[in-house]
Protein backbone atom coordinates (compact mmCIF):
# COMPACT_ATOMS: atom_id res chain seq x y z
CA UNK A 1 12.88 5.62 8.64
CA UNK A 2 9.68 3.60 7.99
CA UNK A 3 6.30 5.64 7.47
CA UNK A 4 3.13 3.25 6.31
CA UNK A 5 0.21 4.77 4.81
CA UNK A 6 -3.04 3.63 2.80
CA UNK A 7 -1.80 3.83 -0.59
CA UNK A 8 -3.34 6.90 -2.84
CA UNK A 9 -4.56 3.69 -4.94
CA UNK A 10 -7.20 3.24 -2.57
CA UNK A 11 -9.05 6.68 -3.76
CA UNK A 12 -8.22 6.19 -7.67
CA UNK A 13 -7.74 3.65 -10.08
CA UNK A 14 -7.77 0.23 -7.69
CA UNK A 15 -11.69 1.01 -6.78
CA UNK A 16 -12.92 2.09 -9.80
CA UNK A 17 -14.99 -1.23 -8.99
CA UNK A 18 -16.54 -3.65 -11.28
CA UNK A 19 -14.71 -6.24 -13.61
CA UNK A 20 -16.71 -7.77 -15.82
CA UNK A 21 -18.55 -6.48 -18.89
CA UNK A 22 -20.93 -9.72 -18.93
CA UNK A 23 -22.00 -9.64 -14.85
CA UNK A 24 -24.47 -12.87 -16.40
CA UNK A 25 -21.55 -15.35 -16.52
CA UNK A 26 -21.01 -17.69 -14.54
CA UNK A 27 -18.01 -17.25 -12.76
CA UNK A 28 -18.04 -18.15 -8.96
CA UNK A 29 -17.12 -16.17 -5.95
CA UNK A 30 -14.10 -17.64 -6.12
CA UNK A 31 -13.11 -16.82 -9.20
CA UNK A 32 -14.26 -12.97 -9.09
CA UNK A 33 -12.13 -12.33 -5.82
CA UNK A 34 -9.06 -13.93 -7.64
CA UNK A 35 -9.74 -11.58 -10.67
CA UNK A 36 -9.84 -8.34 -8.54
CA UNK A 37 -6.49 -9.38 -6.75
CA UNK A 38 -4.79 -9.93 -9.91
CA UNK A 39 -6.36 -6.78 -11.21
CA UNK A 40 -5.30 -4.58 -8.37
CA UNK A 41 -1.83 -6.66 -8.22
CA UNK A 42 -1.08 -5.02 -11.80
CA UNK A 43 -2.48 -1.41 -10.83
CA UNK A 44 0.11 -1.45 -8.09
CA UNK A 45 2.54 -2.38 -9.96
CA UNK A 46 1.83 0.27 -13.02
CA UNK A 47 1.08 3.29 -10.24
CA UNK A 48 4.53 2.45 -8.66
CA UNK A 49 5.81 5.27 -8.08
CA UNK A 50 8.20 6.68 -11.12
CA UNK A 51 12.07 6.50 -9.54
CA UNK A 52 14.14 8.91 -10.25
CA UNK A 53 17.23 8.89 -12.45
CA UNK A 54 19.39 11.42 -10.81
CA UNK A 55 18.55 10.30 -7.39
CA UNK A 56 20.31 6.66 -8.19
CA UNK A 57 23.03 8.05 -9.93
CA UNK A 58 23.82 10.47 -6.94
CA UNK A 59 23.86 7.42 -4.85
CA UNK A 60 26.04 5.67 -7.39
CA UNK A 61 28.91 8.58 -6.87
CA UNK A 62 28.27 8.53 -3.33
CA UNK A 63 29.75 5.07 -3.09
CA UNK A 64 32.50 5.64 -5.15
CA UNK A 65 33.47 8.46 -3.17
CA UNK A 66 33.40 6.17 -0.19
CA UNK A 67 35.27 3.67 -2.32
CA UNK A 68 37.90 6.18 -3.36
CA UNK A 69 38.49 7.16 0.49
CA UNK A 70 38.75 4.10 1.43
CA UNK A 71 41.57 3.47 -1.24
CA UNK A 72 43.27 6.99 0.18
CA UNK A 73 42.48 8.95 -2.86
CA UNK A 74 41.23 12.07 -2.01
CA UNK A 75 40.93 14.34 -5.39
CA UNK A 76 38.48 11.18 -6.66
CA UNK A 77 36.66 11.24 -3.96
CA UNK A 78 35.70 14.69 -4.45
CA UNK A 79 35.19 14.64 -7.61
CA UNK A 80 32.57 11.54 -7.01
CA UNK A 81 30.81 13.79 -4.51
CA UNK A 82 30.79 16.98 -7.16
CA UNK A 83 29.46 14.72 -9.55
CA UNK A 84 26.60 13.44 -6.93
CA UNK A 85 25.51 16.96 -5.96
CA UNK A 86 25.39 17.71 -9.77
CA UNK A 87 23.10 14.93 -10.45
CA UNK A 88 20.70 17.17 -8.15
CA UNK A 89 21.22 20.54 -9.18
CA UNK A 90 18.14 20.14 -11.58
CA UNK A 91 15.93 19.01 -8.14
CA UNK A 92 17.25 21.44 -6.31
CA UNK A 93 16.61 24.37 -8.14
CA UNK A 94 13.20 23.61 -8.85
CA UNK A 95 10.65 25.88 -6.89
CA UNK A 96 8.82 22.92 -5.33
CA UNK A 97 11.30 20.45 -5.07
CA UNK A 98 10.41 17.18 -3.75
CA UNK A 99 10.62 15.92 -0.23
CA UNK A 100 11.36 12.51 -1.13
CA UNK A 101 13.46 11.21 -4.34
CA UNK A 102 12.32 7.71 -5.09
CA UNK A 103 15.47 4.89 -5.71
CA UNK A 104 13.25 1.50 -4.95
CA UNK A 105 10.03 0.45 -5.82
CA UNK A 106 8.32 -3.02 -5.13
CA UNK A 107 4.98 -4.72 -5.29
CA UNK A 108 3.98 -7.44 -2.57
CA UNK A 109 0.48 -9.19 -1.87
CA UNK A 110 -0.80 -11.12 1.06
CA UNK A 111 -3.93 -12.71 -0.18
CA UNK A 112 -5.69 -14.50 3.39
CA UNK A 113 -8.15 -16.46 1.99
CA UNK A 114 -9.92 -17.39 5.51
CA UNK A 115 -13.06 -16.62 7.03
CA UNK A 116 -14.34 -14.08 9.61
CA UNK A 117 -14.60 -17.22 11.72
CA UNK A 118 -11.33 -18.34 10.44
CA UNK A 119 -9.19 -15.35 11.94
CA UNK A 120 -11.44 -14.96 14.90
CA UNK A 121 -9.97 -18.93 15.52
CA UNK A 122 -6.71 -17.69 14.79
CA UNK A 123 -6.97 -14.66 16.88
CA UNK A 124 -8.24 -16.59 20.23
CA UNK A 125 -4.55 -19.15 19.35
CA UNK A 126 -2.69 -16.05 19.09
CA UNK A 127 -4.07 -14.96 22.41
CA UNK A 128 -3.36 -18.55 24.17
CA UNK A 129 -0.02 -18.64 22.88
CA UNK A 130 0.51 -15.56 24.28
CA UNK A 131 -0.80 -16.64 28.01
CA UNK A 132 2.01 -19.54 27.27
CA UNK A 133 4.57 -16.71 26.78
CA UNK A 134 5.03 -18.61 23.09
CA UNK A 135 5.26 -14.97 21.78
CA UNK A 136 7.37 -16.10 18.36
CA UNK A 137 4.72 -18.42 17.71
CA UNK A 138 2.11 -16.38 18.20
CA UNK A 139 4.22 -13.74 15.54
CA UNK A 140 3.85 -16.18 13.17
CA UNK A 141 0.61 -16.84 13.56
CA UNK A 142 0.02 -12.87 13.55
CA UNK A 143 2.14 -12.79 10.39
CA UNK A 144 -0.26 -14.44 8.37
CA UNK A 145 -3.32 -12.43 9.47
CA UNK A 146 -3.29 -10.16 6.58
CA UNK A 147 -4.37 -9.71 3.32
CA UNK A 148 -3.33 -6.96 1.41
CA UNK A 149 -1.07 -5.43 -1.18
CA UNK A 150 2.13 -3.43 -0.10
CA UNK A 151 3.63 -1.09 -2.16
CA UNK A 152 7.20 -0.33 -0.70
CA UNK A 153 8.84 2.95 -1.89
CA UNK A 154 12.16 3.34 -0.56
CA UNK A 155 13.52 7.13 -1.18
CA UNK A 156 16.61 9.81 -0.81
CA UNK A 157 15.70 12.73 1.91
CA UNK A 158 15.92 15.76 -0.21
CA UNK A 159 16.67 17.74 2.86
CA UNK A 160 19.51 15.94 4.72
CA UNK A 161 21.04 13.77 1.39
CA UNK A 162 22.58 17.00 -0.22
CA UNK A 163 23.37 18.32 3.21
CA UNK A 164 25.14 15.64 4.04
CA UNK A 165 27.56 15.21 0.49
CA UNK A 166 28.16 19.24 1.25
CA UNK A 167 29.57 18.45 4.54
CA UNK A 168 31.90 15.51 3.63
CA UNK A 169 33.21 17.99 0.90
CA UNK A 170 33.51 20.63 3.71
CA UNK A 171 35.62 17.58 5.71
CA UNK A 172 37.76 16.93 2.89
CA UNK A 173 38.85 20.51 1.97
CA UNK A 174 39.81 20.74 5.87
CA UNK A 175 41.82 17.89 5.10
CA UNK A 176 39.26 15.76 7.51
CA UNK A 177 38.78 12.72 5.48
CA UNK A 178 37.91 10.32 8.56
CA UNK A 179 34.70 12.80 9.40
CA UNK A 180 34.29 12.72 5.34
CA UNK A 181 33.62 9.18 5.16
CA UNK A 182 31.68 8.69 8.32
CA UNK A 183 29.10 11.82 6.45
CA UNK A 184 29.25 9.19 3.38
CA UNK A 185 28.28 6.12 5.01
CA UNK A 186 25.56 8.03 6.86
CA UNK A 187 24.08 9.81 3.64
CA UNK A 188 24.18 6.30 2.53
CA UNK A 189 21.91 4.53 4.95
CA UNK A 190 19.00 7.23 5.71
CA UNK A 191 16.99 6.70 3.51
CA UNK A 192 13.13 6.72 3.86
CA UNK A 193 10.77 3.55 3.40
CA UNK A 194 7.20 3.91 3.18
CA UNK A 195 5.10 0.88 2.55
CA UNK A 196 1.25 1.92 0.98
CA UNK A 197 -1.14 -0.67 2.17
CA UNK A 198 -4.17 -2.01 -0.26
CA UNK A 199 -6.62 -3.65 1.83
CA UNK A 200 -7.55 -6.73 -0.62
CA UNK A 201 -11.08 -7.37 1.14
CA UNK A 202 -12.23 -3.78 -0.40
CA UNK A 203 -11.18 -4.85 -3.43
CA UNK A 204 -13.07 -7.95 -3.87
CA UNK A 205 -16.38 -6.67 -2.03
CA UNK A 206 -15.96 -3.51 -4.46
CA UNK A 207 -16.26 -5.89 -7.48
CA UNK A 208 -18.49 -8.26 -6.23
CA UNK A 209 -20.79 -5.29 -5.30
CA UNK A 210 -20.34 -4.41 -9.36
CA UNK A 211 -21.40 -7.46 -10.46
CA UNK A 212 -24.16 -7.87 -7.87
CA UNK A 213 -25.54 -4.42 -8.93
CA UNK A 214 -25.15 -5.67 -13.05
CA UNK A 215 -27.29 -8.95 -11.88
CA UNK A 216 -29.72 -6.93 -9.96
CA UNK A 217 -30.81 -4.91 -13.14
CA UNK A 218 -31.20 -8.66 -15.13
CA UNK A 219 -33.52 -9.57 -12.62
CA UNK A 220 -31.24 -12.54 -11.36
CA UNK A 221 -31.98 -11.66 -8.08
CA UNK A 222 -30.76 -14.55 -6.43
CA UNK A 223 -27.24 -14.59 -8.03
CA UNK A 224 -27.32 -10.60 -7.06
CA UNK A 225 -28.22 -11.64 -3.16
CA UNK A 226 -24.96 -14.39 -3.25
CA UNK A 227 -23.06 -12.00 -4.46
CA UNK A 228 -24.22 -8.93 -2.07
CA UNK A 229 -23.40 -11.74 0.68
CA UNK A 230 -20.39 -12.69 -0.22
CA UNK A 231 -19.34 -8.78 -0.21
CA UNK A 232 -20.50 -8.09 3.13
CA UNK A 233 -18.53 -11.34 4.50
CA UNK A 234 -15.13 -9.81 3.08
CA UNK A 235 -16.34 -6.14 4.90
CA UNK A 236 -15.90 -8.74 7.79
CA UNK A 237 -12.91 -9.81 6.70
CA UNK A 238 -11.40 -6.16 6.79
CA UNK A 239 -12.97 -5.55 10.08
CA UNK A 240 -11.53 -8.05 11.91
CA UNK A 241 -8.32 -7.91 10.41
CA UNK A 242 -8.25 -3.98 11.30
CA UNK A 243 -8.55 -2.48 8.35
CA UNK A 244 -10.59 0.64 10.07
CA UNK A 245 -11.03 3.99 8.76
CA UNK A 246 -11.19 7.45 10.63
CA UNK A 247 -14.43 6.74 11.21
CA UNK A 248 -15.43 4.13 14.14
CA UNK A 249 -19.29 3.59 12.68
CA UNK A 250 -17.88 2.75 8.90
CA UNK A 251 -18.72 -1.03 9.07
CA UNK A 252 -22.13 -0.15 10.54
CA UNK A 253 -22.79 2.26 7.93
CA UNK A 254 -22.37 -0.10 5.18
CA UNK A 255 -23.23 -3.07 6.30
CA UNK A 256 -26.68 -1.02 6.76
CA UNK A 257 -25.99 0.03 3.33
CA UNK A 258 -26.22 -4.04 2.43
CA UNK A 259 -28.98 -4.86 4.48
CA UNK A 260 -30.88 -2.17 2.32
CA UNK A 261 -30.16 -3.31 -0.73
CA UNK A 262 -30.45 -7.09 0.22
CA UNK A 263 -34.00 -6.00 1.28
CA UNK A 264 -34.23 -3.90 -1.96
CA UNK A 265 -33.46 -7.29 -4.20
CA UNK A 266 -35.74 -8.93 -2.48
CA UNK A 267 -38.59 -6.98 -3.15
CA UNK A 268 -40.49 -5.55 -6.31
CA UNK A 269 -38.65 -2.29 -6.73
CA UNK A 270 -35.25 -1.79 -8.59
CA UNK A 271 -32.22 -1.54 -6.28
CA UNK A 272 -30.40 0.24 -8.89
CA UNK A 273 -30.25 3.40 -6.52
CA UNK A 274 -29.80 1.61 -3.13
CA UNK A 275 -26.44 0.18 -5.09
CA UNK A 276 -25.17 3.38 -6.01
CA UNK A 277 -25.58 4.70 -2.77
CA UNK A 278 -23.62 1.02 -1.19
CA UNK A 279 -21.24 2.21 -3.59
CA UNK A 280 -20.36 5.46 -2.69
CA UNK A 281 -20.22 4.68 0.64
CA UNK A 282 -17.78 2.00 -0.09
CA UNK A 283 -15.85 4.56 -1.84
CA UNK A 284 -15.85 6.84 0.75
CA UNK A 285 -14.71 4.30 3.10
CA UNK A 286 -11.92 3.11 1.54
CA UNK A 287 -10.84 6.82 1.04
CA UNK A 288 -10.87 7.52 4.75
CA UNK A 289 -9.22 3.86 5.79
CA UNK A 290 -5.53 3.76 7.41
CA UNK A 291 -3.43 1.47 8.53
CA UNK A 292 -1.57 1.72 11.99
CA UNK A 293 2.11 2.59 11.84
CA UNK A 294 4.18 -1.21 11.85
């Protein structure tokens, strides 16, 4: 089973925003978007999700129960699965028990470094090689039309796992061990995968935004305005690539939110509340963004 949901990252630590203490220096666009991927690239990897002991040794007697019936030894067998329902008694008894036992966790990012124009391009190819009936081609091109970080959490059922060991214990006391060992192999590939999806264009316009705002109150307006711009081109970025929230008017909203404080910049007043405002709207967006189900 494969669920895939906007990681809880993208309301905490990941958009705290901002990454530089001196917003003066003079690193590039560039070099800013590379920092925030690395920096949300190690917050993924620290808020993986913590995997759980018992679960993995449960699994671990599983097999060898399997193993033993496969060798014809019965009394090992369930003694393996005894020894895998005991490694979740502790779970089990708890009042609000888990749904999900975590076994795997992994980290994986898809930086695309194109344009808006760039994946428009690619978009109109996609849709030619698809009038062609090239539909693997156009796959790959699809493939590489995103630009994100997954977090993949594979975990044990709660509900069914135990359910299932009971039954192939059930099976073996009836002297069943054929229906035994097909329970076994199915408690041994259900398992639930859900991928949490970082949208890497809200990271880098959330720190370029930081920086812009740190610029603005130095009076380096012009800096500020590159760096407002180059924000609002990665918004397009996540548009187009369909990172959407809830929400259909989100993009308008903040890119009205940037052509305020552009305007703001540009003027004689301080923009220091116009950014704060861009910000939380930002934040709000990225609280209320999903990603369709793969």
């Amino acid at each position: 089973m494969k669920n895939i949901v906007l990681s809880t990252l993208v309301a905490t630590s990941l958009f705290v925003g901002g990454v530089y203490a001196d917003a003066s220096s003079t690193k590039t666009v560039k070099e800013i978007n590379t920092i925030a991927v690395e920096k949300g690239q190690k917050q993924a990897v620290d808020s993986q999700k913590k995997l759980i002991d018992e679960a993995i040794t449960s699994l671990k007697f599983t097999q060898k129960a399997l193993v033993n019936l496969d060798a014809g030894e019965t009394e090992k067998a369930k003694a393996n699965i005894e020894k895998a329902l005991g490694k979740l008694e502790v779970i089990l008894s708890a009042k609000e028990a888990p749904r999900l036992l975590p076994v795997e966790s992994a980290v994986a990012v898809h930086e695309y470094l194109g344009t808006k124009a760039d994946v428009e391009a690619a978009l109109k190819e996609v849709n030619t090689l698809l009038k062609q009936h090239r539909v693997q081609a156009a796959r790959v091109l699809l493939n590489t039309l995103q630009s994100e970080i997954d977090i993949t959490v594979v975990s044990l059922p709660l509900e069914s796992y135990p359910r299932a060991l009971k039954l192939a214990a059930q099976y073996l006391h009836d002297n069943q061990s054929a229906k035994a060992r097909s329970i076994l192999g199915i408690a041994l590939s259900t398992f639930d995968t859900a991928i949490e999806v970082v949208p890497l264009p809200l990271l880098k316009a959330t720190d370029l935004i930081a920086v812009a705002s740190e610029l603005s109150k130095q009076g380096e307006k012009q800096k500020a305005l590159d760096y407002v711009q180059s924000a609002e081109d990665e918004l397009k970025v996540a548009e187009i690539l369909g990172y959407v929230s809830h929400s259909d008017n989100s993009y308008e909203m903040l890119y009205d939110a940037v052509k305020s404080v552009k305007k703001e910049i540009k003027g004689k007043n301080k923009a220091e509340k116009l950014f704060d405002a861009l910000k939380e709207k930002l934040s709000d967006f990225k609280k209320n963004i999903f990603s369709d189900t793969k």
